[in-house]
Protein backbone atom coordinates (compact mmCIF):
# COMPACT_ATOMS: atom_id res chain seq x y z
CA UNK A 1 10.80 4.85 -1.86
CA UNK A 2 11.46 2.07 -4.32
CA UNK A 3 12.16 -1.55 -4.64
CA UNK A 4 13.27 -3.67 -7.48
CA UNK A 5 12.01 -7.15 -8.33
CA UNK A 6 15.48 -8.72 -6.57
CA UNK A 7 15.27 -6.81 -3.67
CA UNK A 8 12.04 -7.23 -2.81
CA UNK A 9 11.07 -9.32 0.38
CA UNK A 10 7.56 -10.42 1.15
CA UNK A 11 8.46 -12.88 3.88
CA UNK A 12 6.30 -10.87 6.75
CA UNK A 13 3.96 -12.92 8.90
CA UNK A 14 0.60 -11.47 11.26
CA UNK A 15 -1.63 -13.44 12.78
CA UNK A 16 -3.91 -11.80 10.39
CA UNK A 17 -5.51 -13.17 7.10
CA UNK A 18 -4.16 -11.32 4.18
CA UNK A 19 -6.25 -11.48 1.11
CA UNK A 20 -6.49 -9.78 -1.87
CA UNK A 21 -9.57 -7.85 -2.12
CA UNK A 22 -12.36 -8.10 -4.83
CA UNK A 23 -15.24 -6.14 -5.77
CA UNK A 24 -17.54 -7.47 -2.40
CA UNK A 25 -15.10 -5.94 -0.31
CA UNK A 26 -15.97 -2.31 -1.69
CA UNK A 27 -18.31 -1.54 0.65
CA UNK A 28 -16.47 -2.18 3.63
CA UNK A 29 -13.24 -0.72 1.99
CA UNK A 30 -15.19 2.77 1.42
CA UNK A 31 -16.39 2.54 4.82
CA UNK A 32 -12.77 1.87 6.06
CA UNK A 33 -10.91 4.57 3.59
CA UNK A 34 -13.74 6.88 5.43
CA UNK A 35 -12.04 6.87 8.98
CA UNK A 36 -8.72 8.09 7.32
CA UNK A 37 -9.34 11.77 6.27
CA UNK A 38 -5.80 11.92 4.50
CA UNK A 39 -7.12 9.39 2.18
CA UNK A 40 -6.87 9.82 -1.82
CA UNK A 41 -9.34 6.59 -2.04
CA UNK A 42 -11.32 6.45 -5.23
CA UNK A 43 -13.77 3.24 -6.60
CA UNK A 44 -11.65 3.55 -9.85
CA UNK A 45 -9.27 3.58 -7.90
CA UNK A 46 -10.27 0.05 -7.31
CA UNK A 47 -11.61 -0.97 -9.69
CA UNK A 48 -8.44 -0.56 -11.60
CA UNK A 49 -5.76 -1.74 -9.67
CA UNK A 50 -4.77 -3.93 -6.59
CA UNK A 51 -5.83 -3.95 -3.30
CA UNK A 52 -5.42 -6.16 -0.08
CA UNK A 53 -6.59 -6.33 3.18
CA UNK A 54 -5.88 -7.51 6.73
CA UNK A 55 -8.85 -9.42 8.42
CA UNK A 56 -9.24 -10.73 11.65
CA UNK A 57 -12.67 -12.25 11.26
CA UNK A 58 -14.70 -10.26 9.02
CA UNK A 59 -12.80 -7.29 10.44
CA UNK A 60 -10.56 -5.13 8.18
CA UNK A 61 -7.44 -4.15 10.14
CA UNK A 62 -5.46 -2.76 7.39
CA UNK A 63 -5.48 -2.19 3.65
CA UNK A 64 -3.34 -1.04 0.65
CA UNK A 65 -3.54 -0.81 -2.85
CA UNK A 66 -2.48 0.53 -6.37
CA UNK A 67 -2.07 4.31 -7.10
CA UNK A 68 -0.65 3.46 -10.99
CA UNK A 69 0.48 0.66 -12.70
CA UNK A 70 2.03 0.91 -16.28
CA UNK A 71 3.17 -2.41 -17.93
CA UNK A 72 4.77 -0.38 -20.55
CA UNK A 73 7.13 1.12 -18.23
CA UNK A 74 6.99 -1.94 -16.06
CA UNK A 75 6.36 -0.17 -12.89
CA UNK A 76 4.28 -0.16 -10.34
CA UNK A 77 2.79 2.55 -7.73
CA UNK A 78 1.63 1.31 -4.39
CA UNK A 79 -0.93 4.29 -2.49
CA UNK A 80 -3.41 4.47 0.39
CA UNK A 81 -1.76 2.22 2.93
CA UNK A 82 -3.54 2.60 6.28
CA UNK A 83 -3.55 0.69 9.18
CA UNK A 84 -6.58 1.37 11.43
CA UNK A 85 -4.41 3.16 14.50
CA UNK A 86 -5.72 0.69 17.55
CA UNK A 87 -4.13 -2.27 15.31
CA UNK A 88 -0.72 -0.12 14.73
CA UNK A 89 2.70 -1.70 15.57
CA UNK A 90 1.47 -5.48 14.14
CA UNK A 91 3.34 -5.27 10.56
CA UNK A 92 -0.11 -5.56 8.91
CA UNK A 93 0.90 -2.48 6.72
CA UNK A 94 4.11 -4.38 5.93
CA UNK A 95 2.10 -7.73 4.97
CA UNK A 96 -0.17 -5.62 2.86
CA UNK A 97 1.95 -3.56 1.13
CA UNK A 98 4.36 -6.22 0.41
CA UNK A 99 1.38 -8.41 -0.75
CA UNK A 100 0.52 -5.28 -3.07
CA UNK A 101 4.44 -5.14 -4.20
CA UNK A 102 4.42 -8.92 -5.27
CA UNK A 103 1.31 -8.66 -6.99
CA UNK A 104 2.54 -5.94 -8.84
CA UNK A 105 5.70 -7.77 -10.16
CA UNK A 106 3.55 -10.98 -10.71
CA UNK A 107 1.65 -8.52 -13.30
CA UNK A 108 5.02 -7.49 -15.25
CA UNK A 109 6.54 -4.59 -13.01
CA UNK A 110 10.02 -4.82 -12.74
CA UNK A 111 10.19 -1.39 -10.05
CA UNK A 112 7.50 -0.82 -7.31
CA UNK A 113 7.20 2.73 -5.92
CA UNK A 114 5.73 4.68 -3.44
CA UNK A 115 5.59 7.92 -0.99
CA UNK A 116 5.83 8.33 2.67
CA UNK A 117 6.67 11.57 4.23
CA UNK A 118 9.95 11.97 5.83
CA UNK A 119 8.51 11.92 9.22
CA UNK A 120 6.10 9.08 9.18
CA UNK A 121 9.86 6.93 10.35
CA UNK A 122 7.15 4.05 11.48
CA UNK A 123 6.38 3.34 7.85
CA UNK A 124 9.55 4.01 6.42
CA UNK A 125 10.85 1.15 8.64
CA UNK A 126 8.13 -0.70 7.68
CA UNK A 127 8.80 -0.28 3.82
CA UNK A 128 12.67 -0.84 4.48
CA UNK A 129 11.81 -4.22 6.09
CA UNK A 130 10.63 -5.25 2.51
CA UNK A 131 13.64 -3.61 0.32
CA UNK A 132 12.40 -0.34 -0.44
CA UNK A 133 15.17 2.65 -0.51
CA UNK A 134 14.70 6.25 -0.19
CA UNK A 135 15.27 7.42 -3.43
CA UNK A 136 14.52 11.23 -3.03
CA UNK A 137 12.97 12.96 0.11
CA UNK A 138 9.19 13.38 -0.58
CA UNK A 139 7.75 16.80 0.04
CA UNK A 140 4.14 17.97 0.04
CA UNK A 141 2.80 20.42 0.41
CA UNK A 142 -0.75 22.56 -1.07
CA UNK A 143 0.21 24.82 -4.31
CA UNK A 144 -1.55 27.86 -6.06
CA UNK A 145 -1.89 28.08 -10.28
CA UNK A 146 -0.88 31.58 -11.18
């Protein structure tokens, strides 16, 4: 899925703080990342891109982040969005991913990307409800090197 900088919509309100997240939240971002066992999560990860978080208290509810960012190309690739699944259903992925996506085109990118599989239609919604468009289906799937 993709948006462009005019279609992009960043209007979503939770009761939850949304704040972008700096290098005292690592710990508690590892620790979080740690639940999720799908999870790509790297420190460089961090330490090299964008991340936010959904707090209630000093609780993180949800998180997302940068997979790639070129300014050359102007683009921008948004990765490891997870929602702990007892706070599911509150648009904190939406806040944080669309706090991710304007961040990204505050920093030059004119396109913001990502992946979802086909099935996950929760998140799909939730991407749609900031102006991202399927572009092409996203398939995955484990490969062997011959």
């Amino acid at each position: 899925m993709a948006v462009t900088t005019e279609n992009l919509y960043t209007t979503q309100t939770t009761s939850a703080k949304i704040v972008q997240l700096t290098q005292a939240h690592l710990p508690q971002l590892e620790h979080f990342y740690a639940t999720w066992p799908e999870t790509v999560f790297s420190p460089f990860m961090f330490e090299h891109g964008i991340y936010y978080g959904a707090f209630d208290g000093l609780e993180l509810l949800a998180a997302a982040g940068t997979h790639a960012m070129s300014p050359q190309h102007h683009m921008g690739v948004i990765g490891n969005v997870f929602t702990s699944p007892v706070h599911r259903g509150r648009g904190l992925a939406t806040a944080v991913t669309g706090a991710v996506a304007k961040a990204l085109i505050a920093n030059g990118a004119r396109e913001v990307a990502l992946n979802v599989r086909q099935e996950n239609v929760q998140a799909i919604r939730a991407y749609s409800r900031l102006g991202f468009t399927i572009h092409e289906a996203f398939t995955e799937g484990e490969a062997t090197v011959r």
